[in-house]
C-alpha atoms as a PDB file:
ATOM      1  CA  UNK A   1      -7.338  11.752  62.811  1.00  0.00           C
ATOM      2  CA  UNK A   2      -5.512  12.218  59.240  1.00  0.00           C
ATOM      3  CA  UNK A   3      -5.992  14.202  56.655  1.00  0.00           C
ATOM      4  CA  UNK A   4      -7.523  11.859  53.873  1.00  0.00           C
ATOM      5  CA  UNK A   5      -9.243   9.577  56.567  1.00  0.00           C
ATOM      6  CA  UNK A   6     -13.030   8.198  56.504  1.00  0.00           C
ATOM      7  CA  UNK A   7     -14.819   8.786  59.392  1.00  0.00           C
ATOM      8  CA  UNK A   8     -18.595   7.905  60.202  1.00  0.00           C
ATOM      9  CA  UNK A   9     -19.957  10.820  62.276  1.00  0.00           C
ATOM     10  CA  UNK A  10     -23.248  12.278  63.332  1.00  0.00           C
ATOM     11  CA  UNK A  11     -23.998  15.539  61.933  1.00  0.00           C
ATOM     12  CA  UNK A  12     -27.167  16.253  63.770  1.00  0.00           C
ATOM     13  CA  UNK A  13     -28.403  18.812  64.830  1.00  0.00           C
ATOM     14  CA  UNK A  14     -28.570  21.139  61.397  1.00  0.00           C
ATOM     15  CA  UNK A  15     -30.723  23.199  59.728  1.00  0.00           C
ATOM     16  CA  UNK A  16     -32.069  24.187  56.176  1.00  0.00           C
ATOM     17  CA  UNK A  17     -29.995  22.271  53.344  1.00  0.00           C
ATOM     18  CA  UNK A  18     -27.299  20.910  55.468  1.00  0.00           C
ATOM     19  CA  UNK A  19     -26.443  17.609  55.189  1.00  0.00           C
ATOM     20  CA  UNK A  20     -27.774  15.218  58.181  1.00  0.00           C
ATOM     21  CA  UNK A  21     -27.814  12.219  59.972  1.00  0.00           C
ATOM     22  CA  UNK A  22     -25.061   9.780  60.285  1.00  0.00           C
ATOM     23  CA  UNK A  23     -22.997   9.826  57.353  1.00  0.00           C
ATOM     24  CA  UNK A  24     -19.282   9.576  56.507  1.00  0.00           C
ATOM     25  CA  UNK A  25     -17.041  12.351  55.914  1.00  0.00           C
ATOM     26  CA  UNK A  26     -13.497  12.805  54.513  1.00  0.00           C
ATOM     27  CA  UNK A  27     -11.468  14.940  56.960  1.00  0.00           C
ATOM     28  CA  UNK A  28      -9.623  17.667  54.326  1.00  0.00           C
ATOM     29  CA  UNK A  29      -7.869  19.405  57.051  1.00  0.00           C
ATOM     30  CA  UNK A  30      -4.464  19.610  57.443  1.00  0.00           C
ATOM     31  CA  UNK A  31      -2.241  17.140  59.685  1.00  0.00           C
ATOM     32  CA  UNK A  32      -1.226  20.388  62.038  1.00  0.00           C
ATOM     33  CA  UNK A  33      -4.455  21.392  62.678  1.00  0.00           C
ATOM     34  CA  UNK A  34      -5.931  18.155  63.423  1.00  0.00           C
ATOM     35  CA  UNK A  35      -3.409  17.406  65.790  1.00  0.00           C
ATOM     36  CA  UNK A  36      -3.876  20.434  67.591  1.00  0.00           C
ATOM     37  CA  UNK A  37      -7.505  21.961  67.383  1.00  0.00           C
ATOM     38  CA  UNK A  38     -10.770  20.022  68.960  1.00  0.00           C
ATOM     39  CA  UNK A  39     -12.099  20.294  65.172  1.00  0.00           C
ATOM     40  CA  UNK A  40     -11.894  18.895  61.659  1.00  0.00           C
ATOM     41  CA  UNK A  41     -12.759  20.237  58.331  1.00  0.00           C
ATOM     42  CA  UNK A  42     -14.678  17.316  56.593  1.00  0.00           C
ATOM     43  CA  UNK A  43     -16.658  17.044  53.909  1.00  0.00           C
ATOM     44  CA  UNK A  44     -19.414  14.776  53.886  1.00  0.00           C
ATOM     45  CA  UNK A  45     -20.635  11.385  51.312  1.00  0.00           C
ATOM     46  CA  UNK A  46     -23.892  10.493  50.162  1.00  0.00           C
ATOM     47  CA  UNK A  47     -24.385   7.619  48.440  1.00  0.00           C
ATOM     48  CA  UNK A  48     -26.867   9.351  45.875  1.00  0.00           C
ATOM     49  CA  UNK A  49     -25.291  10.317  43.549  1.00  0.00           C
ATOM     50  CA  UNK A  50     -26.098  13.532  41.868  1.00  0.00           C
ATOM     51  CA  UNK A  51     -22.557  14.044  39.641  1.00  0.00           C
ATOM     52  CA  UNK A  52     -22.254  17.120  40.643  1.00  0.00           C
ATOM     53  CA  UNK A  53     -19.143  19.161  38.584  1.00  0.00           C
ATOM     54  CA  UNK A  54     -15.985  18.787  40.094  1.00  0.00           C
ATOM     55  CA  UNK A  55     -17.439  16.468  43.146  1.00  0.00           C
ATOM     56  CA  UNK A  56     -15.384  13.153  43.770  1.00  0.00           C
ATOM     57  CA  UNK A  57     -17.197   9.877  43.446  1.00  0.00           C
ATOM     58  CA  UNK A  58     -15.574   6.989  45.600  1.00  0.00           C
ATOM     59  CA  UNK A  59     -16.202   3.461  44.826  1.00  0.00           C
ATOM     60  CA  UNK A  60     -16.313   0.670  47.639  1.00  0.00           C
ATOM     61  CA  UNK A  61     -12.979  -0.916  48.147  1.00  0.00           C
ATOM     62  CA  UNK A  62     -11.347  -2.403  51.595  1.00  0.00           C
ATOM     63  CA  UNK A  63      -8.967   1.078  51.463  1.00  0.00           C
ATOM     64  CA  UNK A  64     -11.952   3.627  51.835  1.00  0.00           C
ATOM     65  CA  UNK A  65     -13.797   0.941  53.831  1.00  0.00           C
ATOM     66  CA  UNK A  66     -17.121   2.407  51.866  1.00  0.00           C
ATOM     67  CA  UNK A  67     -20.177   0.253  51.538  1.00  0.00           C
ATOM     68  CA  UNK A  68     -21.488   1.625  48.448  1.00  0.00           C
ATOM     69  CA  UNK A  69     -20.159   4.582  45.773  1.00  0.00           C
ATOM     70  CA  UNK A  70     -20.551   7.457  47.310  1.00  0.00           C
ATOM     71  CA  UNK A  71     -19.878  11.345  46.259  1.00  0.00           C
ATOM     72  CA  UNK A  72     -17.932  13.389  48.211  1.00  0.00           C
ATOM     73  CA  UNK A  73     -20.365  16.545  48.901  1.00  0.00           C
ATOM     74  CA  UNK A  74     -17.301  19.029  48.635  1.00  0.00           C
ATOM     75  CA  UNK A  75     -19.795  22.241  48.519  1.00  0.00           C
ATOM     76  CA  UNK A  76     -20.752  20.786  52.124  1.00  0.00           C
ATOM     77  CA  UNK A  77     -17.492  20.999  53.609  1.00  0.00           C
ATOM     78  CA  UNK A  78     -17.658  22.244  57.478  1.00  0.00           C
ATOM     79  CA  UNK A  79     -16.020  21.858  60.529  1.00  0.00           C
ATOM     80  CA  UNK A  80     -17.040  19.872  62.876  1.00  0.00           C
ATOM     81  CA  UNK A  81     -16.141  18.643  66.662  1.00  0.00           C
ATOM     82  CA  UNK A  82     -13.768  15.963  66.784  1.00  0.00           C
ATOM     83  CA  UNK A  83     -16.133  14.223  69.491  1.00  0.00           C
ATOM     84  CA  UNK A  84     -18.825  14.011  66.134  1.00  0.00           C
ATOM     85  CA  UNK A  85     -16.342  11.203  64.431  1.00  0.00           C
ATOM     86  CA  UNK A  86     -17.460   7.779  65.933  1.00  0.00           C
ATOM     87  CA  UNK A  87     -15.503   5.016  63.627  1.00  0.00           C
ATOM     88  CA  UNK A  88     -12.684   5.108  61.220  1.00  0.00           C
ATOM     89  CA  UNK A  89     -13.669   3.500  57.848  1.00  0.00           C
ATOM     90  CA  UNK A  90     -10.855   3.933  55.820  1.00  0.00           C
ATOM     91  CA  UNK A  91      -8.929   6.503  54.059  1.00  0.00           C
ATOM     92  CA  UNK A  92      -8.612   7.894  50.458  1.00  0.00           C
ATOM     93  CA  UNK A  93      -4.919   8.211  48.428  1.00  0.00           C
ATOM     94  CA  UNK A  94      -3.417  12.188  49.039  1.00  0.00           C
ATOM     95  CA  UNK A  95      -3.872  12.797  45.057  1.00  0.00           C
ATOM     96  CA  UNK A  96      -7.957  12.407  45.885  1.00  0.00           C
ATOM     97  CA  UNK A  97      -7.750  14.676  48.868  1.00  0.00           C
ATOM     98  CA  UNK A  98      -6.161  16.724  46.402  1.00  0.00           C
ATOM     99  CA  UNK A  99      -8.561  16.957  43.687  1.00  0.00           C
ATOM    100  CA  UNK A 100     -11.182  17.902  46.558  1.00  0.00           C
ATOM    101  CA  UNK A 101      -9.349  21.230  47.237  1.00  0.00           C
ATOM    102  CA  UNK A 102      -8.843  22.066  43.950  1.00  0.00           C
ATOM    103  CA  UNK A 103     -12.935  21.196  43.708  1.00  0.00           C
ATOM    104  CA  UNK A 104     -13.277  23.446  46.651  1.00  0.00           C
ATOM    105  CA  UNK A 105     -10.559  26.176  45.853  1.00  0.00           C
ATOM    106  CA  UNK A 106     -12.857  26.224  42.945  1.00  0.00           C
ATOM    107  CA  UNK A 107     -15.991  26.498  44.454  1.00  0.00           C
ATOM    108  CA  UNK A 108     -14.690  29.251  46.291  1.00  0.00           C
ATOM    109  CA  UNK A 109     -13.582  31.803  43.305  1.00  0.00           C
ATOM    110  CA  UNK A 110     -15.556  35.111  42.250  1.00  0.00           C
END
């Protein structure tokens, strides 16, 4: 599991807002940790598509192994268990993963 990698997991059980169900996710955590730790930090896709500022949208290609454009939920990013990540999709290029932390460093300022 590789930073940049598409993953469908399960995200169930959750509560409130959090995103559900069987989705996929983009795994934003560093190679180390990955290796090492029982978790990933992912973020999670939909497929509808709100446009929300700063938010990725993917579009299908045999690379992401996506079905349909989907936005990557950055302001949903968690970790999960690596024993939630069923299949490998596909993956997304580094300068992507990229503009998801920057989304996300954003996200995170005063």
């Amino acid at each position: 599991m590789k930073q940049g990698e598409i993953w469908e997991l399960y995200l169930n059980p959750t509560k409130g807002s959090e995103q559900n169900g069987r989705r996929p996710a983009v795994i934003i955590s560093g190679n180390m940790m990955n290796k090492y730790l029982q978790v990933v930090i992912v973020c999670p896709l939909t497929t509808s598509i709100k446009n929300y500022k700063g938010n990725l949208i993917l579009k299908p290609d045999t690379i992401n192994g996506l079905l349909e454009t989907s936005e990557v939920l950055t302001f949903h990013v968690r970790s999960v268990s690596k024993t939630r990540l069923d299949k490998k999709l596909g993956k997304i290029p580094l300068q992507e993963v990229v503009k998801i932390k920057k989304t996300l460093n954003d996200i995170l300022k005063f």
